[in-house]
N, C-alpha and C. Protein backbone atom coordinates (compact mmCIF):
# COMPACT_ATOMS: atom_id res chain seq x y z
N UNK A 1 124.12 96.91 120.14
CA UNK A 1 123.37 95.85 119.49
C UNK A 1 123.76 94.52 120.12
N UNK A 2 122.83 93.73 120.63
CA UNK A 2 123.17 92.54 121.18
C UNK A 2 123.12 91.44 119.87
N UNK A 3 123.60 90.22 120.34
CA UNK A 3 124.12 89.11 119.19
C UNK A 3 122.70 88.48 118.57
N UNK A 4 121.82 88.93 119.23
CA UNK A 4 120.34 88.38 118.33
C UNK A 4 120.00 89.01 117.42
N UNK A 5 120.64 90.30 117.42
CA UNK A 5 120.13 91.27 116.71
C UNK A 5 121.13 91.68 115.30
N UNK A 6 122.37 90.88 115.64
CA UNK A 6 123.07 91.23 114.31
C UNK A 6 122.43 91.02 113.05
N UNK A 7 122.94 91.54 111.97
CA UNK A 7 122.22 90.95 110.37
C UNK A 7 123.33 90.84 109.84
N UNK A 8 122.98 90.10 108.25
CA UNK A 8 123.64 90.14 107.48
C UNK A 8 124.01 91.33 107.15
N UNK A 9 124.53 91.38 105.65
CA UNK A 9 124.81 92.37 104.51
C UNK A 9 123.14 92.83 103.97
N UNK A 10 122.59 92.30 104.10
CA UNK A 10 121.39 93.20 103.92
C UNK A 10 120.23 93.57 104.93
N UNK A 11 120.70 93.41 106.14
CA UNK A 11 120.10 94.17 107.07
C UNK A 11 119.38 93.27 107.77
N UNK A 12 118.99 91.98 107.67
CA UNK A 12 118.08 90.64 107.95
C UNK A 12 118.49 90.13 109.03
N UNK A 13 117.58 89.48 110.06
CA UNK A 13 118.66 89.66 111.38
C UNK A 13 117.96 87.76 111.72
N UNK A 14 118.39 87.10 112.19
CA UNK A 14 118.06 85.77 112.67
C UNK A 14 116.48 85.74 112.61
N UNK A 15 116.21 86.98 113.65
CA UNK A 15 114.24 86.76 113.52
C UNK A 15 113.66 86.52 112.01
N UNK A 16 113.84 87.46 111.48
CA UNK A 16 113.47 87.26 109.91
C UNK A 16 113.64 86.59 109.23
N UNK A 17 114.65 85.84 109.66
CA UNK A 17 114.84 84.33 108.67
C UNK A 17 114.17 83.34 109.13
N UNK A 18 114.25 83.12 110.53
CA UNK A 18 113.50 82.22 111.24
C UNK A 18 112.09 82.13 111.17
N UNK A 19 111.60 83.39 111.21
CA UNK A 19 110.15 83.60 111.00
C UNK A 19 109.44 83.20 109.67
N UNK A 20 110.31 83.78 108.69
CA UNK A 20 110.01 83.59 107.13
C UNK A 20 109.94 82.12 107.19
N UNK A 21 110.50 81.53 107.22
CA UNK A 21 110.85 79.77 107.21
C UNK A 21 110.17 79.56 108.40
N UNK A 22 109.64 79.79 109.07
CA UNK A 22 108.07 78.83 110.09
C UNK A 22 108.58 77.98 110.94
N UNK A 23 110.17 78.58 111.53
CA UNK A 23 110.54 78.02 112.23
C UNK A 23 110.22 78.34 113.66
N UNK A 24 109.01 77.74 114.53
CA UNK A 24 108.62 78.79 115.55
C UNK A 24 109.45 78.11 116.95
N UNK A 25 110.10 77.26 116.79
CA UNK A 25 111.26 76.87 117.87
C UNK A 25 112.33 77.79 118.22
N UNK A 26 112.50 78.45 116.85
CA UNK A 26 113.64 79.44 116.63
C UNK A 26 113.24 80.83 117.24
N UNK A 27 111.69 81.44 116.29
CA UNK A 27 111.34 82.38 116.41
C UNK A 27 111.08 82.81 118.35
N UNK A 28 110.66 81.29 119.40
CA UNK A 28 110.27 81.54 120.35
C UNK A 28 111.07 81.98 120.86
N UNK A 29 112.23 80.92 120.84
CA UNK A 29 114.01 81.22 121.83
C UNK A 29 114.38 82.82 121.48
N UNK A 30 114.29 83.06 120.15
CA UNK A 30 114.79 84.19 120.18
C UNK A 30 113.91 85.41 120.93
N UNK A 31 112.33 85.96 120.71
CA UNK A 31 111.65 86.54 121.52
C UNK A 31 112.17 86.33 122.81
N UNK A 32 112.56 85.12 123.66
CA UNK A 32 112.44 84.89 125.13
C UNK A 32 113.76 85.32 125.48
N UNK A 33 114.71 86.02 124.52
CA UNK A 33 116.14 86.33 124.99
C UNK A 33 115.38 87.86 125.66
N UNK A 34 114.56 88.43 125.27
CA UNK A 34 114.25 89.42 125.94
C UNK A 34 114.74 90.66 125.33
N UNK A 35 115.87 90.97 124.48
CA UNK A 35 116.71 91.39 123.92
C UNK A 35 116.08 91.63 122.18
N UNK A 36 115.17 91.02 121.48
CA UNK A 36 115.12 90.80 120.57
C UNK A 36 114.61 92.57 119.98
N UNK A 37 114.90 92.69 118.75
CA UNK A 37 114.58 93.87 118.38
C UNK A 37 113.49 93.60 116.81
N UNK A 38 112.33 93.47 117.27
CA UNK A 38 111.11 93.25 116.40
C UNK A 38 111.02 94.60 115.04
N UNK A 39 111.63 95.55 115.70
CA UNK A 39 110.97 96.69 114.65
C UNK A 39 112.56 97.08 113.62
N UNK A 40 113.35 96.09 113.70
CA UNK A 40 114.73 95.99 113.21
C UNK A 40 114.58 95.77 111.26
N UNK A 41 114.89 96.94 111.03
CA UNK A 41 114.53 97.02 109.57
C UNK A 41 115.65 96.75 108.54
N UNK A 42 115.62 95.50 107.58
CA UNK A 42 117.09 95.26 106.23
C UNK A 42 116.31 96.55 105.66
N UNK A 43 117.20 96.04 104.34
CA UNK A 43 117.40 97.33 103.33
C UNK A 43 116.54 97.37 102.41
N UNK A 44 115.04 96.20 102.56
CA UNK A 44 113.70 96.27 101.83
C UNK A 44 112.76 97.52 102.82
N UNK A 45 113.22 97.41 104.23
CA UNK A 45 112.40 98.13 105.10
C UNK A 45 111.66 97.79 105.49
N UNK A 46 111.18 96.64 105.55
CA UNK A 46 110.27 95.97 106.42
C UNK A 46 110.42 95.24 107.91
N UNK A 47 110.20 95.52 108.52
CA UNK A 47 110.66 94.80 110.26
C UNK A 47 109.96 93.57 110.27
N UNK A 48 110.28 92.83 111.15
CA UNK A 48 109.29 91.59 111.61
C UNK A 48 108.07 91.97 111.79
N UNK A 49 107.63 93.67 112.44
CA UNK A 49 106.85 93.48 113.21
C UNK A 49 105.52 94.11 111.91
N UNK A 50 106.37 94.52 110.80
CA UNK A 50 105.28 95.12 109.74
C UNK A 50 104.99 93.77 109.01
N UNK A 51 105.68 92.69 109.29
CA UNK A 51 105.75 91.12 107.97
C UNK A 51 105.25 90.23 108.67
N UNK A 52 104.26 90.88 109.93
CA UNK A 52 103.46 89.53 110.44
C UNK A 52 102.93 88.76 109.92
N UNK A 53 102.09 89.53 109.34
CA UNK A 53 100.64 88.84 108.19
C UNK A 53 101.50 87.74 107.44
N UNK A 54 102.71 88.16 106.34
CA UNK A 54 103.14 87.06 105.75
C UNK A 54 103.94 86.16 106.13
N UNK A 55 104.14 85.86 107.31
CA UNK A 55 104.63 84.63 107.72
C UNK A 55 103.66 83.44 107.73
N UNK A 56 104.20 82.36 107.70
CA UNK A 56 103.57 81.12 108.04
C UNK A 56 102.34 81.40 109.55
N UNK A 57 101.25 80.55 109.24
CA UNK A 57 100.38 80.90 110.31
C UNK A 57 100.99 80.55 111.66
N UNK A 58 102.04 79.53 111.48
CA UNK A 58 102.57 79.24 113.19
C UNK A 58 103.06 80.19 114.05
N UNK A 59 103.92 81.25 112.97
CA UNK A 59 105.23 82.19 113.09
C UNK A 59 103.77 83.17 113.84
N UNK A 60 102.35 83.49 113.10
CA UNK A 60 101.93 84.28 112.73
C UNK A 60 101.57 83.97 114.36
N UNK A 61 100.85 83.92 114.80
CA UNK A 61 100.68 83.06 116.01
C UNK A 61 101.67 83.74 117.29
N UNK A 62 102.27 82.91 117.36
CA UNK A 62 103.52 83.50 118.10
C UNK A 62 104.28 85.21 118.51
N UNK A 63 104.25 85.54 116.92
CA UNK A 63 104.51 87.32 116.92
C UNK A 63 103.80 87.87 117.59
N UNK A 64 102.32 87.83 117.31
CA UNK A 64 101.18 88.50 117.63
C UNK A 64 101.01 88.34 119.21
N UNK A 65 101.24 87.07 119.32
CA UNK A 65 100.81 87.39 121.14
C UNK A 65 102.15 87.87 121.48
N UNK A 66 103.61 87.73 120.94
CA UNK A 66 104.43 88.65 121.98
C UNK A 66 104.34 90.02 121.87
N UNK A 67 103.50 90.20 120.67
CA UNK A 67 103.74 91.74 120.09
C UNK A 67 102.11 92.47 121.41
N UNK A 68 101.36 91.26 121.87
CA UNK A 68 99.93 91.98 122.34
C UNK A 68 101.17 91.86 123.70
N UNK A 69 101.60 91.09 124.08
CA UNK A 69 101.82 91.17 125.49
C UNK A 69 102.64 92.05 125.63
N UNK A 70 103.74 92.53 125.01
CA UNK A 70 104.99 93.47 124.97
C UNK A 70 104.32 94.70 125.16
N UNK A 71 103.04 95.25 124.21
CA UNK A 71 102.10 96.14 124.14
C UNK A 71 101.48 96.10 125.44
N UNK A 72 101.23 95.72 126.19
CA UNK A 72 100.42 95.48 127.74
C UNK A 72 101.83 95.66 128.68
N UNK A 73 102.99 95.44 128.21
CA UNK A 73 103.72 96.22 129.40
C UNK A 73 103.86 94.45 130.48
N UNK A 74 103.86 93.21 129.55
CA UNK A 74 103.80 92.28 130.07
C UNK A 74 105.21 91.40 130.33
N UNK A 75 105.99 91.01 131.01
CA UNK A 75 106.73 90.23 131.14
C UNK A 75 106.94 89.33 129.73
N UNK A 76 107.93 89.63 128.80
CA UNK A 76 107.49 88.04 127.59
C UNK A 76 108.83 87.60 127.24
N UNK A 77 109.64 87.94 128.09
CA UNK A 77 111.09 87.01 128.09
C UNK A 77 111.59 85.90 129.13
């Protein structure tokens, strides 16, 4: 597990906080470590990559095209 990817005590890892809170300065740096683990599930079970929809539209934005480009086999770090 690399250091982007640690969580708390309940399984929540930097992306998920960052994202939840519409912080998309945060959310970008972290995607561009290259390293990031999107489908990283706390102990509700939800990943970033199932909690797109409810993020803030900025966050919402952002996920989606790394999640289309990652899906295309695209360079997105």
């Amino acid at each position: 597990m690399t250091l982007v990817n640690c969580t708390d005590g309940h399984g929540v890892t930097a992306l998920h906080v960052a994202a939840n809170a519409g912080y998309d300065d945060v959310v970008k740096a972290l995607l561009e470590t290259g390293d990031i683990d999107v489908d990283s599930k706390p102990l509700q079970g939800k990943s970033v990559r199932m909690l797109v929809r409810s993020y803030p539209k900025n966050v919402q934005q952002i996920l989606q095209e790394y999640l289309v480009s990652r899906e295309m086999g695209m360079d997105v770090g």
